[in-house]
Protein backbone atom coordinates (compact mmCIF):
# COMPACT_ATOMS: atom_id res chain seq x y z
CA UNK A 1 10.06 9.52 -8.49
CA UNK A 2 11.10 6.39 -6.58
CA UNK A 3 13.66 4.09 -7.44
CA UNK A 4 12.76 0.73 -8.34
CA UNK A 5 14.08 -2.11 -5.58
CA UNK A 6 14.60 -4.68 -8.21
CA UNK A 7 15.32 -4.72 -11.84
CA UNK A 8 15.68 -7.45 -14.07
CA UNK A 9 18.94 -8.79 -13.26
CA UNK A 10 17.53 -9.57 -9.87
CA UNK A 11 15.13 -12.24 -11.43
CA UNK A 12 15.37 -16.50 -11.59
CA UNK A 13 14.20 -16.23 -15.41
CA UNK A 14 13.31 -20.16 -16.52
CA UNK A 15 12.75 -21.69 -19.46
CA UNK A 16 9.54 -20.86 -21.34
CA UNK A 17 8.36 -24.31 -21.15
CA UNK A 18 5.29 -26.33 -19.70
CA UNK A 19 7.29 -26.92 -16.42
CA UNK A 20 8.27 -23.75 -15.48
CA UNK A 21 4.92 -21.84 -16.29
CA UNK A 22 3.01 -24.75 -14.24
CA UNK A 23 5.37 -24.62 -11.50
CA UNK A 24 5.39 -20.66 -11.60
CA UNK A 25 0.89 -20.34 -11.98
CA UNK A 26 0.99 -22.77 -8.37
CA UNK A 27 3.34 -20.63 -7.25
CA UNK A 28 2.53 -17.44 -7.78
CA UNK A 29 -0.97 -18.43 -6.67
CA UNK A 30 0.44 -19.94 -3.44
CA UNK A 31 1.89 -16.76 -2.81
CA UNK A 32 -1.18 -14.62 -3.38
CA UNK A 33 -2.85 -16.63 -1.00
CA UNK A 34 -0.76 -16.30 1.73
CA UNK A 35 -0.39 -12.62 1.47
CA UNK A 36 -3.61 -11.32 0.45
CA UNK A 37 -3.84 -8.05 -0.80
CA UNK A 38 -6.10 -6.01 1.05
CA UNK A 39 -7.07 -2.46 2.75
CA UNK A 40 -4.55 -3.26 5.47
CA UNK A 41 -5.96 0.38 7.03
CA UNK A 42 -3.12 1.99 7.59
CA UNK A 43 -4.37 5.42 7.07
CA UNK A 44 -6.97 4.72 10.01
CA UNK A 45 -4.09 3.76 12.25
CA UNK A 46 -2.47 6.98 11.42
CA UNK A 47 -5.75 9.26 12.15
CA UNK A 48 -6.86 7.15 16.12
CA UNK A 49 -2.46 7.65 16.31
CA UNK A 50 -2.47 11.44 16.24
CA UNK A 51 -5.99 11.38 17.90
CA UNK A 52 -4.86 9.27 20.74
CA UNK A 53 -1.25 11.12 20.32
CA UNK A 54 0.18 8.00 20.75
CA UNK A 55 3.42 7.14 18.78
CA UNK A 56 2.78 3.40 19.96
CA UNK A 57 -0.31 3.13 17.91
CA UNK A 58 1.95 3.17 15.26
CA UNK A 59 3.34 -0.33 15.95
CA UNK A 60 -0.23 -1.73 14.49
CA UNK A 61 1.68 -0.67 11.22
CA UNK A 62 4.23 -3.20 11.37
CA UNK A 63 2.27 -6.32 10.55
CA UNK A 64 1.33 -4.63 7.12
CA UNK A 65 5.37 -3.56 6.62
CA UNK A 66 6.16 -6.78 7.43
CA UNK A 67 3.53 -8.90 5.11
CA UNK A 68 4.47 -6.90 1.76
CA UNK A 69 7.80 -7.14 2.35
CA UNK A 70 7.87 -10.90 2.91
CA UNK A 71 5.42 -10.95 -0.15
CA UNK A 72 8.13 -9.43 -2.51
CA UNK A 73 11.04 -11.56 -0.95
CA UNK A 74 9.13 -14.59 -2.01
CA UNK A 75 8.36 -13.45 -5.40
CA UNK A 76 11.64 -12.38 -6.15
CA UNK A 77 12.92 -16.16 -5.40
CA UNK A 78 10.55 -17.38 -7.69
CA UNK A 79 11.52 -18.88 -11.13
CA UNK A 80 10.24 -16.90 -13.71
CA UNK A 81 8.88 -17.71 -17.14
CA UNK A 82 10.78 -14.99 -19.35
CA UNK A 83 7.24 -13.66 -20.81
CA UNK A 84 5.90 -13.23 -17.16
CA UNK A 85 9.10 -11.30 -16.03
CA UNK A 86 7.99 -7.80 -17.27
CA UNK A 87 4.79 -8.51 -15.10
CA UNK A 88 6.15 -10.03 -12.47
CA UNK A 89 8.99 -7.44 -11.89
CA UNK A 90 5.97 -4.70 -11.75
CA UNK A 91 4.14 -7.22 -9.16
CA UNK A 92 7.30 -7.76 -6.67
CA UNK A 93 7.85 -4.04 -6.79
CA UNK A 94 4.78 -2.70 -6.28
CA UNK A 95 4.25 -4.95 -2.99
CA UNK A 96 7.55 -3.77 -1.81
CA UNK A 97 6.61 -0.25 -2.64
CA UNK A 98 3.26 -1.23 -0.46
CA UNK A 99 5.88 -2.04 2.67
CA UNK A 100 7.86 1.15 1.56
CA UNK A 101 4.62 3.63 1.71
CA UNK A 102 3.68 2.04 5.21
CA UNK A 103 6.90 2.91 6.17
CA UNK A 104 7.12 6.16 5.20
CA UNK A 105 3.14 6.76 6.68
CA UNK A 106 4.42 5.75 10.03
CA UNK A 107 6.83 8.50 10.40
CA UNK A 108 3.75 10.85 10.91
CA UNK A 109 5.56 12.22 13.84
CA UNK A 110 9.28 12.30 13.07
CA UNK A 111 9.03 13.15 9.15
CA UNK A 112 5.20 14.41 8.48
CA UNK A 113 6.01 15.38 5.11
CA UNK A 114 7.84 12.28 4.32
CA UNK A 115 3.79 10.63 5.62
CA UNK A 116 2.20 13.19 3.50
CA UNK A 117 4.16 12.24 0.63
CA UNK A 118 3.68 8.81 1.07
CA UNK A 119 -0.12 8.87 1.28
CA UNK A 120 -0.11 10.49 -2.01
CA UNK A 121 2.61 8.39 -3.62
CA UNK A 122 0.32 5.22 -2.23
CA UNK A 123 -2.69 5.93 -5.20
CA UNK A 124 0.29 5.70 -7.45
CA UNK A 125 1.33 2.38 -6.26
CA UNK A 126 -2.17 1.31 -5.73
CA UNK A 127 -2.54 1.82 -9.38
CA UNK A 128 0.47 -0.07 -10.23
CA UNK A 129 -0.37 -2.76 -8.05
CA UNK A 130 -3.95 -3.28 -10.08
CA UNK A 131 -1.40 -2.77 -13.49
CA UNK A 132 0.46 -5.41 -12.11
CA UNK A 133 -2.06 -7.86 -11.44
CA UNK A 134 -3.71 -7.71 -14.96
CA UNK A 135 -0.56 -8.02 -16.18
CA UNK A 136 -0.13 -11.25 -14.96
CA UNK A 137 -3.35 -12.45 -15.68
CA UNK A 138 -3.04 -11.79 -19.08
CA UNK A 139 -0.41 -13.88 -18.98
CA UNK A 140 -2.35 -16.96 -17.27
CA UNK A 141 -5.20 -16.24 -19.78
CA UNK A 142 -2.61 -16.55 -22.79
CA UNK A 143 -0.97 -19.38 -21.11
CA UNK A 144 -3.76 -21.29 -20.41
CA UNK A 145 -3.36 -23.77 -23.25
CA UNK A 146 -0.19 -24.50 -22.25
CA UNK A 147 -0.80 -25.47 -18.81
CA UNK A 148 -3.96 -27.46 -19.39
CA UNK A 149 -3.15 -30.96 -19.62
């Protein structure tokens, strides 16, 4: 089991008020757009890697590392409406566990087990990624009313 990279002592809780959950929805959504979550392929860079037998191949990894990482910096200096922490806290750690898995898969040749592990672990935080996300937008759908004008 991993250990979590933040907890909720690491978050910028605000005020539950109309301010904070406006400010925090553009946000959030800013966010999202800028770092898209996507197939970022990294198992495919793996496979041509050990086809090509070329550790270098590896480097095409780094982009990916680098996005999620960012992406969970940024949400973790967010200001957070206290009933979107438990949601948000899921959300920032399962992008950083993205970056983590990434960089466990590119140790295919110094640590294959620690690769193999991480390909398996990466369903798991695939699946709390999705958790995540509905998460939070259960909490835009029950917020809505507050945030229209």
């Amino acid at each position: 089991e991993r250990t979590v990279m933040y907890d909720s002592s690491d978050l910028k809780i605000g005020e539950d008020n109309k301010k904070t959950i406006s400010e925090y929805v553009i946000e959030i959504n800013k966010i999202l757009k800028k770092y898209p979550i996507k197939d970022e392929g990294v198992p495919i860079i793996i496979e041509q890697a050990l086809e090509k037998d070329s550790i270098d191949e590896l480097e095409k990894i780094d982009p990916a590392i680098k996005k999620y990482q960012s992406m969970a910096e940024e949400l973790m200096a967010l200001k957070v409406p206290r009933a979107a922490s438990v949601a948000h806290l899921w959300l920032a750690n399962s992008v950083y566990n993205l970056a983590d898995d990434f960089r466990s898969m590119k140790m295919v040749y110094t640590d294959p087990v620690k690769t193999f592990l991480a390909i398996i672990q990466h369903e798991k935080t695939l699946e709390e990624l999705r958790l995540a996300l509905a998460g939070l937008a259960g909490y835009f759908q029950s917020m809505k009313s507050t945030i229209s004008p």
